[in-house]
Protein backbone atom coordinates (compact mmCIF):
# COMPACT_ATOMS: atom_id res chain seq x y z
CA UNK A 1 36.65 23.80 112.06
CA UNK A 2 37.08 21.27 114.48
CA UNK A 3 34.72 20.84 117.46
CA UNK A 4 37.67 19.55 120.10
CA UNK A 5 39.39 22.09 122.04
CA UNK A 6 43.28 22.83 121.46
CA UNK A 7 45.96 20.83 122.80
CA UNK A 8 47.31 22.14 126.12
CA UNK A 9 51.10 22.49 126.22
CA UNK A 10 52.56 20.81 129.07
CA UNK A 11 55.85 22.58 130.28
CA UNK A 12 59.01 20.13 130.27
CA UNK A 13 60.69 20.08 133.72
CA UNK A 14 64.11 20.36 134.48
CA UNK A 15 65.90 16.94 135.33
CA UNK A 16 66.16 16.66 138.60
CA UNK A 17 70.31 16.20 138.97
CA UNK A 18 71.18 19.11 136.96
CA UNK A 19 68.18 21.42 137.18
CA UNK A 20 68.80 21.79 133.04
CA UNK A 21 65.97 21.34 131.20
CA UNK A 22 67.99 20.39 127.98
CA UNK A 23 69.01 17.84 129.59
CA UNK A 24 65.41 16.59 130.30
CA UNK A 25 64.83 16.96 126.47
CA UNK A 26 67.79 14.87 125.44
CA UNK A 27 66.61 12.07 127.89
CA UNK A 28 63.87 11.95 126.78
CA UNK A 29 64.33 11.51 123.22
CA UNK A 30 66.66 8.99 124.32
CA UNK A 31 64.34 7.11 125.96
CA UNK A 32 62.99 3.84 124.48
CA UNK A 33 60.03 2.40 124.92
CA UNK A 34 58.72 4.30 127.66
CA UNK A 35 62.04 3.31 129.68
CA UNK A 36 62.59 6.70 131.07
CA UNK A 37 64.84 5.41 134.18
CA UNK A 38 66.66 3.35 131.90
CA UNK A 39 67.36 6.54 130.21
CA UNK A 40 68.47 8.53 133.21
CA UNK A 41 70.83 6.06 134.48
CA UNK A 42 72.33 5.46 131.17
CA UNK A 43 73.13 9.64 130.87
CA UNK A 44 74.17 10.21 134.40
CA UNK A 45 76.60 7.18 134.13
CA UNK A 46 77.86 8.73 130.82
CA UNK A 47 77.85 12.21 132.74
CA UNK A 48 80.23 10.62 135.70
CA UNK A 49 82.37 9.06 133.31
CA UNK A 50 82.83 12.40 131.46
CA UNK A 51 83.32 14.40 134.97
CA UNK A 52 86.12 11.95 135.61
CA UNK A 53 87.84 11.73 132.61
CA UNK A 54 88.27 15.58 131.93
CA UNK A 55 87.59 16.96 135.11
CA UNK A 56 85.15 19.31 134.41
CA UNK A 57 81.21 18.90 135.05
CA UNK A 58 79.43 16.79 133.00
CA UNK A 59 76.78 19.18 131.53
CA UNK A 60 78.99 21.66 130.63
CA UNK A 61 80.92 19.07 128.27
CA UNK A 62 77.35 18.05 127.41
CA UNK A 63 76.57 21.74 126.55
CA UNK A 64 79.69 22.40 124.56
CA UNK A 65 78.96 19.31 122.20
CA UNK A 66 75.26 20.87 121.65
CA UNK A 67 76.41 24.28 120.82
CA UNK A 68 79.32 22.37 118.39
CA UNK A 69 76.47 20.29 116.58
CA UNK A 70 74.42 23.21 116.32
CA UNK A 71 75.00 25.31 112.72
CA UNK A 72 76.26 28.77 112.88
């Protein structure tokens, strides 16, 4: 039995662009080497480039690729 007390679990916060909290998970398993703003510039540019490309927002394209990786 170990003497330490348990882990807390800290709550992930939403991003702060899209209020989406999967998108705060994807950043940050994007991010390397504790380079979180190099991260969020590197996704929001990808994000704009999507919005103007298809004309449609960003994180719903980013949603619909998710939900088309994800198994059935």
């Amino acid at each position: 039995m170990s003497r330490r007390k348990k882990a807390i679990k800290r709550p992930i916060l939403a991003d702060a662009r899209y209020e989406s909290q999967t998108v705060s998970k994807f950043i940050n398993n994007m991010m390397y080497a504790g380079k979180k703003s190099t991260a969020e510039r590197v996704f929001y540019e990808a994000m704009d480039l999507v919005e103007a490309r298809t004309s449609q927002s960003g994180v719903n394209v980013f949603k619909q690729a998710l939900a088309n990786l994800k198994p059935v």
